[in-house]
N, C-alpha and C. Protein backbone atom coordinates (compact mmCIF):
# COMPACT_ATOMS: atom_id res chain seq x y z
N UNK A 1 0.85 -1.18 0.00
CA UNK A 1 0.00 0.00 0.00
C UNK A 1 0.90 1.25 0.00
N UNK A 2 0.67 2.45 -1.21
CA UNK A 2 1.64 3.04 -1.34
C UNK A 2 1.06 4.35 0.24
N UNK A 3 2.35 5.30 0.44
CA UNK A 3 2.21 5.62 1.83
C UNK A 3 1.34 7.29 1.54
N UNK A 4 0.60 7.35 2.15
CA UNK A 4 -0.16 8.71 1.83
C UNK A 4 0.42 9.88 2.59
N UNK A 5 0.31 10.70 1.75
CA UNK A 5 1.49 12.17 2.44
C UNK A 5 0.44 13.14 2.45
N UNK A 6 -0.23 13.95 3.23
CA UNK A 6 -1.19 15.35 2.99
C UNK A 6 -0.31 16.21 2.08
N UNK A 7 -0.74 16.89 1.15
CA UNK A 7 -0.09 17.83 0.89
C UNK A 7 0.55 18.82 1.68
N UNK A 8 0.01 18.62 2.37
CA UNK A 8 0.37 20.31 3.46
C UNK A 8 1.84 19.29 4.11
N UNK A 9 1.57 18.32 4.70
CA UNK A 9 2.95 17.22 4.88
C UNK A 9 4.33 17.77 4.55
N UNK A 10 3.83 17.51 2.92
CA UNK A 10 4.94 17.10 1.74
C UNK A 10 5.25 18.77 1.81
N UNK A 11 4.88 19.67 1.49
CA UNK A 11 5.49 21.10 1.54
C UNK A 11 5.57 22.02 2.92
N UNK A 12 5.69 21.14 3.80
CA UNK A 12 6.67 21.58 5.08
C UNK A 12 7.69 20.72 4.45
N UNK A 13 7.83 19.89 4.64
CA UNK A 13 9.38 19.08 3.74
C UNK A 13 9.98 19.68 2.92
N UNK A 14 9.22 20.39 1.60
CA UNK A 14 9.87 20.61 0.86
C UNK A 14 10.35 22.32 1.22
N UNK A 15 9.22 22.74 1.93
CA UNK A 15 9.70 24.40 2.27
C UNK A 15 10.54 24.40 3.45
N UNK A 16 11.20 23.45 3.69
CA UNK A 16 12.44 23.43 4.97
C UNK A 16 13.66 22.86 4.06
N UNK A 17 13.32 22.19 2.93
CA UNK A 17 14.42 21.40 1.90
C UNK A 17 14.53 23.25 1.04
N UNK A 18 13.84 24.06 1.03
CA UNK A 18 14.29 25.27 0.62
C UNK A 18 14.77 26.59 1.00
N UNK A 19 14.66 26.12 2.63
CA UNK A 19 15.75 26.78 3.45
C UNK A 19 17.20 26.87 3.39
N UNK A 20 17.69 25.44 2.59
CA UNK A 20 19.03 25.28 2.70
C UNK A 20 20.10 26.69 2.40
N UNK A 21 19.48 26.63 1.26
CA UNK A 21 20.33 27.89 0.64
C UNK A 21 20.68 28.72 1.32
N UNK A 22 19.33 29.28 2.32
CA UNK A 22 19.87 30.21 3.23
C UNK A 22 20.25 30.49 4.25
N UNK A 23 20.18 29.07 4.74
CA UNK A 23 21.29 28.37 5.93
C UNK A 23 22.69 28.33 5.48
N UNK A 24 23.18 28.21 4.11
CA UNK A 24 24.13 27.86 4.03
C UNK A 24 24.71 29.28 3.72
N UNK A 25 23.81 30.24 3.45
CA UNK A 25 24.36 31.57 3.06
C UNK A 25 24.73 32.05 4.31
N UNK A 26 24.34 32.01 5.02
CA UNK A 26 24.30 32.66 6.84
C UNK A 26 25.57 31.66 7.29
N UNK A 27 25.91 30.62 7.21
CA UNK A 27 27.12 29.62 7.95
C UNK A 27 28.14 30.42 7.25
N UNK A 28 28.34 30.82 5.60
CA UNK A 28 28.81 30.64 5.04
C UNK A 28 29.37 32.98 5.14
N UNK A 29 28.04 33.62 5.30
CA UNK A 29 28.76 34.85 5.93
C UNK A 29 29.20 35.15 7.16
N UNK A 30 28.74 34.09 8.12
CA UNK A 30 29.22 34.64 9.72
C UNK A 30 30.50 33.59 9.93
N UNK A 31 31.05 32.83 8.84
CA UNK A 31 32.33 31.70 9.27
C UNK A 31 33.23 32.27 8.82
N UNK A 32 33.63 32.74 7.86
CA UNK A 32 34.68 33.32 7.37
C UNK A 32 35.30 32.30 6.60
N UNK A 33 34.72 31.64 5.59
CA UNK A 33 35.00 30.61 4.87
C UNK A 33 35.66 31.37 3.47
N UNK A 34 36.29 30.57 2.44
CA UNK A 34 36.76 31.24 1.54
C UNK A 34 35.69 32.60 0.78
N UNK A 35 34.35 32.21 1.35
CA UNK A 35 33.49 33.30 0.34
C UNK A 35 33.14 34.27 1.32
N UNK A 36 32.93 35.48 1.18
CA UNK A 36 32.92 36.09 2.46
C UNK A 36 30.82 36.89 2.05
N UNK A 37 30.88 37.50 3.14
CA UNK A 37 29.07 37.53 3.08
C UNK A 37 28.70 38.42 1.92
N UNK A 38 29.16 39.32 1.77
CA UNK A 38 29.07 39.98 0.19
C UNK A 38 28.51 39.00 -0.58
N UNK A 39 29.68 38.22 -1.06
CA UNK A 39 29.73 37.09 -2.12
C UNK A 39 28.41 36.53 -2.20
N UNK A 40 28.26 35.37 -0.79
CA UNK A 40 26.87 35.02 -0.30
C UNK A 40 26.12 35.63 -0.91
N UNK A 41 26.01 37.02 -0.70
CA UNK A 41 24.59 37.49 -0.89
C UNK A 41 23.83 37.61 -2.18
N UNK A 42 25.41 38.34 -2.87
CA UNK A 42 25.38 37.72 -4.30
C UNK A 42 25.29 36.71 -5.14
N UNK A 43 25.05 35.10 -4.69
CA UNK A 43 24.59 34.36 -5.42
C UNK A 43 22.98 33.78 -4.44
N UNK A 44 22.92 34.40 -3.01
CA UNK A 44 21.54 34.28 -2.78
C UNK A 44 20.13 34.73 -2.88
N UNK A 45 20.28 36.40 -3.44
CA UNK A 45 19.87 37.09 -3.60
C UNK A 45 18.97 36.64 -5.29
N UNK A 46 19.49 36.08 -6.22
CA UNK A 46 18.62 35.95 -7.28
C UNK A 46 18.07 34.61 -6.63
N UNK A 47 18.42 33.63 -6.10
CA UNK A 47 17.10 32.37 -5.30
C UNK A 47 16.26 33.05 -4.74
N UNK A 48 16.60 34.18 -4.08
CA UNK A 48 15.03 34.62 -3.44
C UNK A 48 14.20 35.34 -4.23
N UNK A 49 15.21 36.03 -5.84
CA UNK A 49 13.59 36.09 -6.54
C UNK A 49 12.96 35.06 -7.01
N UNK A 50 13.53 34.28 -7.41
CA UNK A 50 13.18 32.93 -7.41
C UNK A 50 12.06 32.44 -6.60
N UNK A 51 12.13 32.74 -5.59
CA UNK A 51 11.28 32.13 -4.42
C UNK A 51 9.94 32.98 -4.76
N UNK A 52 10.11 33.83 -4.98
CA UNK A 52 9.28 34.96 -5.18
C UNK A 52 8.25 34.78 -5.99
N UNK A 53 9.27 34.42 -7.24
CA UNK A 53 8.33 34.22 -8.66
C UNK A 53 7.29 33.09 -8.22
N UNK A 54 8.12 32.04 -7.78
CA UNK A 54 6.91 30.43 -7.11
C UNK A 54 6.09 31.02 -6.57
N UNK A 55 6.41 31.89 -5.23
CA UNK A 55 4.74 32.01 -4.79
C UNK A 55 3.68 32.57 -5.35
N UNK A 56 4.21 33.54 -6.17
CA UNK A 56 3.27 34.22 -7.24
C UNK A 56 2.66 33.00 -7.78
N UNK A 57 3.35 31.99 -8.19
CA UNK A 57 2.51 30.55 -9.05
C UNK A 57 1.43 30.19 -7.73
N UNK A 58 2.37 29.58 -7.09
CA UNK A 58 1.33 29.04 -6.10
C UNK A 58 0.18 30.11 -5.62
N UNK A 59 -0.05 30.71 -5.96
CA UNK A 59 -0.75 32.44 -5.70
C UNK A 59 -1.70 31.82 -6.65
N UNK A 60 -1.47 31.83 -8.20
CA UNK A 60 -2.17 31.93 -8.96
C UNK A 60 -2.93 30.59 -9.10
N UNK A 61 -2.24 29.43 -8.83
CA UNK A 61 -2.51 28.03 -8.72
C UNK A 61 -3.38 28.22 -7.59
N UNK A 62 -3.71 28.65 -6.89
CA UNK A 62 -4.46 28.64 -5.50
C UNK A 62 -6.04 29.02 -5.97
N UNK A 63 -6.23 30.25 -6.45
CA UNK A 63 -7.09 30.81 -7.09
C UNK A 63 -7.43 30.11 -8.10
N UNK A 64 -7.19 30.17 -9.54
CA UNK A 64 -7.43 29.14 -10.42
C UNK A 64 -8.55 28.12 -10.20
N UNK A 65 -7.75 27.60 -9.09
CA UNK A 65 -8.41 26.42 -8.25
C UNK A 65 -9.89 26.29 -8.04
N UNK A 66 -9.80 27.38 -7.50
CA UNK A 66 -11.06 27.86 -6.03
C UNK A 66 -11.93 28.82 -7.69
N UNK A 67 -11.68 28.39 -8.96
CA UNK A 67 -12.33 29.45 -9.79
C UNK A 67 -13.05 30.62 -9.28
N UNK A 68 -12.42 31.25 -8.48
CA UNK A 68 -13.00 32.44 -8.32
C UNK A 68 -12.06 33.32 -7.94
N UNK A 69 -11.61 33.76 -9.14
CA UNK A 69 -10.28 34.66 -8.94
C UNK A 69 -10.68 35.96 -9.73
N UNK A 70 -10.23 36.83 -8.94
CA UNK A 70 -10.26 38.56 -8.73
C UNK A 70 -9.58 39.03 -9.56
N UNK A 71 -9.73 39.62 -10.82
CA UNK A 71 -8.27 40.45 -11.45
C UNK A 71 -7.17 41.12 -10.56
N UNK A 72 -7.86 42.03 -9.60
CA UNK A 72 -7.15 42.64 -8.42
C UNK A 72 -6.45 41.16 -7.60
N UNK A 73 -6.90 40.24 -7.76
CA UNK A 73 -5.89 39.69 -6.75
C UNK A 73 -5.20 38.89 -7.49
N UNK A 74 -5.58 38.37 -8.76
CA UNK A 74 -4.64 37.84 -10.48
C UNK A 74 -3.03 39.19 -10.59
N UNK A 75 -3.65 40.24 -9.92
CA UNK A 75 -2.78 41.38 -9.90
C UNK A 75 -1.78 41.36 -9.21
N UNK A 76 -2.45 41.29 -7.80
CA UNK A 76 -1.46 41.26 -6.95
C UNK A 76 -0.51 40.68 -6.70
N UNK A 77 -0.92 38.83 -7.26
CA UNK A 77 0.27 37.94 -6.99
C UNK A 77 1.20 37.95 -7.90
N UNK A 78 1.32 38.69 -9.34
CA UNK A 78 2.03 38.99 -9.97
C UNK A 78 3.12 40.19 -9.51
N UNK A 79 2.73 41.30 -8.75
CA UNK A 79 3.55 42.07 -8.57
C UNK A 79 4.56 42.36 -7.82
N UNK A 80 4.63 41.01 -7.04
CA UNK A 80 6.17 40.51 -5.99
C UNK A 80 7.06 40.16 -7.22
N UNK A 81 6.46 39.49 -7.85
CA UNK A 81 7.64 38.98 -8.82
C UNK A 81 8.54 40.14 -9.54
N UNK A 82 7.56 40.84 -10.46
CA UNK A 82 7.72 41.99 -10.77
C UNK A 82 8.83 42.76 -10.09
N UNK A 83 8.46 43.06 -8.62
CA UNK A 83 9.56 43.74 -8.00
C UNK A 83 10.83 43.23 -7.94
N UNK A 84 10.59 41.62 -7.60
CA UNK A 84 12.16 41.24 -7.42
C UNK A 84 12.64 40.75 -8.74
N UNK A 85 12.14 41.30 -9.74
CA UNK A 85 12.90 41.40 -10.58
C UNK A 85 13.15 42.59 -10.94
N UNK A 86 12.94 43.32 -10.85
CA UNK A 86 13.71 44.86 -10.83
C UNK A 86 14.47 45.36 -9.81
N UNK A 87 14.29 44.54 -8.72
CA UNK A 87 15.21 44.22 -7.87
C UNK A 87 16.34 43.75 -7.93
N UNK A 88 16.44 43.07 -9.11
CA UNK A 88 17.99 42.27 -9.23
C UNK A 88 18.56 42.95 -10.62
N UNK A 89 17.68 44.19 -11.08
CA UNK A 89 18.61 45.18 -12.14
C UNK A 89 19.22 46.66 -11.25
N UNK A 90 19.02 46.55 -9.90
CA UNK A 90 19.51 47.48 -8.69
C UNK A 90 20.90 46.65 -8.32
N UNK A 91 21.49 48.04 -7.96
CA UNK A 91 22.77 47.46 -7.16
C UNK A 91 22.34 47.08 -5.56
N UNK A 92 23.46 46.73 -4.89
CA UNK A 92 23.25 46.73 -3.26
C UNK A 92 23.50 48.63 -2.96
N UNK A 93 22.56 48.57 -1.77
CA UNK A 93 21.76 47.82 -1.19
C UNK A 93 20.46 47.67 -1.32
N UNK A 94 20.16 48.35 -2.47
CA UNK A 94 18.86 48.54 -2.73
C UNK A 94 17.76 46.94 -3.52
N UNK A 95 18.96 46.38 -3.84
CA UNK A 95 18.86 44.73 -4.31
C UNK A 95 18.13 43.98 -3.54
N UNK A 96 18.92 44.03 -2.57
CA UNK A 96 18.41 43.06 -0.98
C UNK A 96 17.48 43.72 -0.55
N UNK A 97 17.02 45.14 -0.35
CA UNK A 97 16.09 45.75 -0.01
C UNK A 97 14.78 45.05 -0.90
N UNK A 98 14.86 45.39 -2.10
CA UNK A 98 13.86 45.84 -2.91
C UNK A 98 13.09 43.77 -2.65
N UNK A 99 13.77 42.62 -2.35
CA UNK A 99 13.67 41.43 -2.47
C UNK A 99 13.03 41.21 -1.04
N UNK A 100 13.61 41.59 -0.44
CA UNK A 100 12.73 41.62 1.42
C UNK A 100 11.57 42.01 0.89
N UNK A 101 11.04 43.56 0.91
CA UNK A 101 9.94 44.40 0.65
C UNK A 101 9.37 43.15 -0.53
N UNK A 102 9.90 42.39 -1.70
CA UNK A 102 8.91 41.36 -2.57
C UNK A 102 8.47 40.21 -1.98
N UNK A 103 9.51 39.62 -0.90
CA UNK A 103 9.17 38.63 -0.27
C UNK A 103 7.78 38.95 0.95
N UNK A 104 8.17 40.14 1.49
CA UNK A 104 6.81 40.18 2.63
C UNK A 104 5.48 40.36 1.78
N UNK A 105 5.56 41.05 0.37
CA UNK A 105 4.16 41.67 0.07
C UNK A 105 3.97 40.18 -0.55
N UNK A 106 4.76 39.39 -0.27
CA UNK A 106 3.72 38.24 -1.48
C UNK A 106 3.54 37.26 -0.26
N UNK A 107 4.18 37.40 1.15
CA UNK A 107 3.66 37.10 2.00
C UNK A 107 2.16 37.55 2.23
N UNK A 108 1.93 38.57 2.53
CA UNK A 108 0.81 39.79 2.69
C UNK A 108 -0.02 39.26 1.67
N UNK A 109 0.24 39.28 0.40
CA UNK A 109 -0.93 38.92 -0.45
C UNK A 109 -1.21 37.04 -0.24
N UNK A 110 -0.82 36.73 0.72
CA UNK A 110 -1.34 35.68 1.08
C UNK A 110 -1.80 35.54 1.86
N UNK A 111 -1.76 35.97 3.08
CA UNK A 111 -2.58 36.67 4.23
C UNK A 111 -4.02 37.14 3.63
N UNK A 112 -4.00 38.05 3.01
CA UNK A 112 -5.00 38.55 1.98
C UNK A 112 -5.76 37.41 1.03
N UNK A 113 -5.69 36.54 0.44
CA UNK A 113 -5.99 35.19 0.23
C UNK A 113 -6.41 34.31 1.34
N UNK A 114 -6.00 34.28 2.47
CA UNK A 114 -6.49 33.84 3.61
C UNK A 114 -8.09 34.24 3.58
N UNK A 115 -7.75 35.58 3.54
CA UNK A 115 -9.14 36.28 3.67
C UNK A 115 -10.23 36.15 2.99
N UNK A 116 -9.87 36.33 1.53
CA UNK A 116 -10.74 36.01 0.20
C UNK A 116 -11.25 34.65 -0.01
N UNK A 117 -10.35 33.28 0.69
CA UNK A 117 -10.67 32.18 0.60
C UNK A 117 -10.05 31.43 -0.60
N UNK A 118 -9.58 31.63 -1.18
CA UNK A 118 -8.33 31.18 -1.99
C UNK A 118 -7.03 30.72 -1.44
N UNK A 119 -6.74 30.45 -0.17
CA UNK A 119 -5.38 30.23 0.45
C UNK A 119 -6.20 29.91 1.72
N UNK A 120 -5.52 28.46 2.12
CA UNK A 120 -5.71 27.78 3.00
C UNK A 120 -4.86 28.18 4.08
N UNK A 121 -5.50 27.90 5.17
CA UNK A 121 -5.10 28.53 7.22
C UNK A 121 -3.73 27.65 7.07
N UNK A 122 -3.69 26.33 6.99
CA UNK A 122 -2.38 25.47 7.36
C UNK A 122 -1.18 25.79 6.41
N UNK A 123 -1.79 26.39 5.36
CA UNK A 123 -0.73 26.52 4.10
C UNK A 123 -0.13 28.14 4.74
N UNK A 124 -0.81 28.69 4.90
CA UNK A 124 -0.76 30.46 5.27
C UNK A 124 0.57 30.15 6.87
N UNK A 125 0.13 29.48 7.69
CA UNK A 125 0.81 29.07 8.83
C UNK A 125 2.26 28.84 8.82
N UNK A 126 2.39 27.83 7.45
CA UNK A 126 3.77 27.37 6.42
C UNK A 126 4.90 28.69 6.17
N UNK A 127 3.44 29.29 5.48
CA UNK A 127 3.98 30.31 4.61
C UNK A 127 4.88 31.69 5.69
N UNK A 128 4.31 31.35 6.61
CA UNK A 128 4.85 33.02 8.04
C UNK A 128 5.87 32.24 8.63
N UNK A 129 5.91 30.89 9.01
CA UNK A 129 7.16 30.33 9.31
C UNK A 129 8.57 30.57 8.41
N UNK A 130 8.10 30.06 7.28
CA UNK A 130 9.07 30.40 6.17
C UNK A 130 9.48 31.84 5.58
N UNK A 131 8.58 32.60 5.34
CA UNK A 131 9.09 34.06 5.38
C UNK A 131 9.86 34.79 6.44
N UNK A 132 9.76 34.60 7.52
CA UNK A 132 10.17 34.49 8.83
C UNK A 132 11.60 34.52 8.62
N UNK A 133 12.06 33.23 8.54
CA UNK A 133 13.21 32.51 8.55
C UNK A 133 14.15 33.19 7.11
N UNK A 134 13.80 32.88 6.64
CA UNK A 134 13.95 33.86 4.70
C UNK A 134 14.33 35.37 5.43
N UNK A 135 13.09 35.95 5.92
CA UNK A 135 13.87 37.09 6.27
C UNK A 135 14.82 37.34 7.44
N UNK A 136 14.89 36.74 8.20
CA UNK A 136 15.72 37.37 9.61
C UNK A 136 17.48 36.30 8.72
N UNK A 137 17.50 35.63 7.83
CA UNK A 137 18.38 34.96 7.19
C UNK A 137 19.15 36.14 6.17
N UNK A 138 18.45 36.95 5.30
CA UNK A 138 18.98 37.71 4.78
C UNK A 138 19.25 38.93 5.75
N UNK A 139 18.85 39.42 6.29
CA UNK A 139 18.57 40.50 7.73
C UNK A 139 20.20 40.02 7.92
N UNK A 140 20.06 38.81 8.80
CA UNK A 140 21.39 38.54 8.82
C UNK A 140 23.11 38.77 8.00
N UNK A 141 22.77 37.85 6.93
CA UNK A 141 23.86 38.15 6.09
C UNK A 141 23.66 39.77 5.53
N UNK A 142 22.99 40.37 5.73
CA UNK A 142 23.17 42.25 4.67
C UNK A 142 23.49 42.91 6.08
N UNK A 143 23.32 42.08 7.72
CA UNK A 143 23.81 42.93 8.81
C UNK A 143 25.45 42.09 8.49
N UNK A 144 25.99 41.69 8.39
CA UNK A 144 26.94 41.08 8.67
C UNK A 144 28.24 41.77 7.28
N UNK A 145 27.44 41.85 6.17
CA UNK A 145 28.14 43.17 5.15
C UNK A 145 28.31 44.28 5.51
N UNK A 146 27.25 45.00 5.92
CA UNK A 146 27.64 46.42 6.44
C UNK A 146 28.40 46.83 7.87
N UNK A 147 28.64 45.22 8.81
CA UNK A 147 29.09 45.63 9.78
C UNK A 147 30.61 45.02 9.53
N UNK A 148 30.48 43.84 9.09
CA UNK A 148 32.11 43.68 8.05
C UNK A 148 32.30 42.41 9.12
């Protein structure tokens, strides 16, 4: 009998299997290993638009779903992405800035989906753990550049 996983299960797994990166960015600016936190930030900084762009999917995949999707909110989950990608045609520090500020609003527009009923309580729960961590991770490594 094959083994049954809830979805909600399987993406705590996989949204802690997508922490790595920025565990390893944070070991990797506060150790003093050959790459120093600059560097870090610079190859972590385009994964988190990355991250960005997904939730916008899962945004839109959510809705879709629930066929009852809002242009205004078809809108909204598009425009994290948007940012952190104009975010990554900025230099520092406005880079890492502009990717925080994409990561919380597409947090927020899920919160907001909470509301509308398109985004599930256990998934939303996921989602503040992981932004959380995402941010006080970069917080970290961009305190650890400017303080040297």
């Amino acid at each position: 009998m094959p083994n049954k996983r809830s979805p909600l299960s399987l993406a705590v797994v996989l949204g802690l299997a997508a922490l790595v990166p920025f565990a390893v960015g944070v070991y990797v600016a506060w150790t003093g290993t050959s790459l120093d936190a600059r560097s870090a930030l610079r190859w972590l900084l385009p994964y988190l638009a990355t991250v960005v762009a997904f939730i916008g999917g899962v945004q839109w995949g959510r809705m879709l779903a629930q066929r009852s999707a809002a242009p205004l909110d078809m809108a909204l989950a598009v425009t994290p992405a948007l940012i952190a990608w104009g975010a990554l045609l900025t230099a520092a520090p406005w880079r890492g800035l502009l990717l925080l500020f994409a990561l919380i609003a597409a947090w927020l527009i899920d919160e907001h989906g909470a509301r509308q009923g398109w985004q599930k309580r256990g998934f939303l729960q996921l989602r503040r753990v992981l932004t959380l961590a995402v941010a006080l991770c970069v917080i970290a490594m961009g305190w650890r550049v400017v303080r040297g």
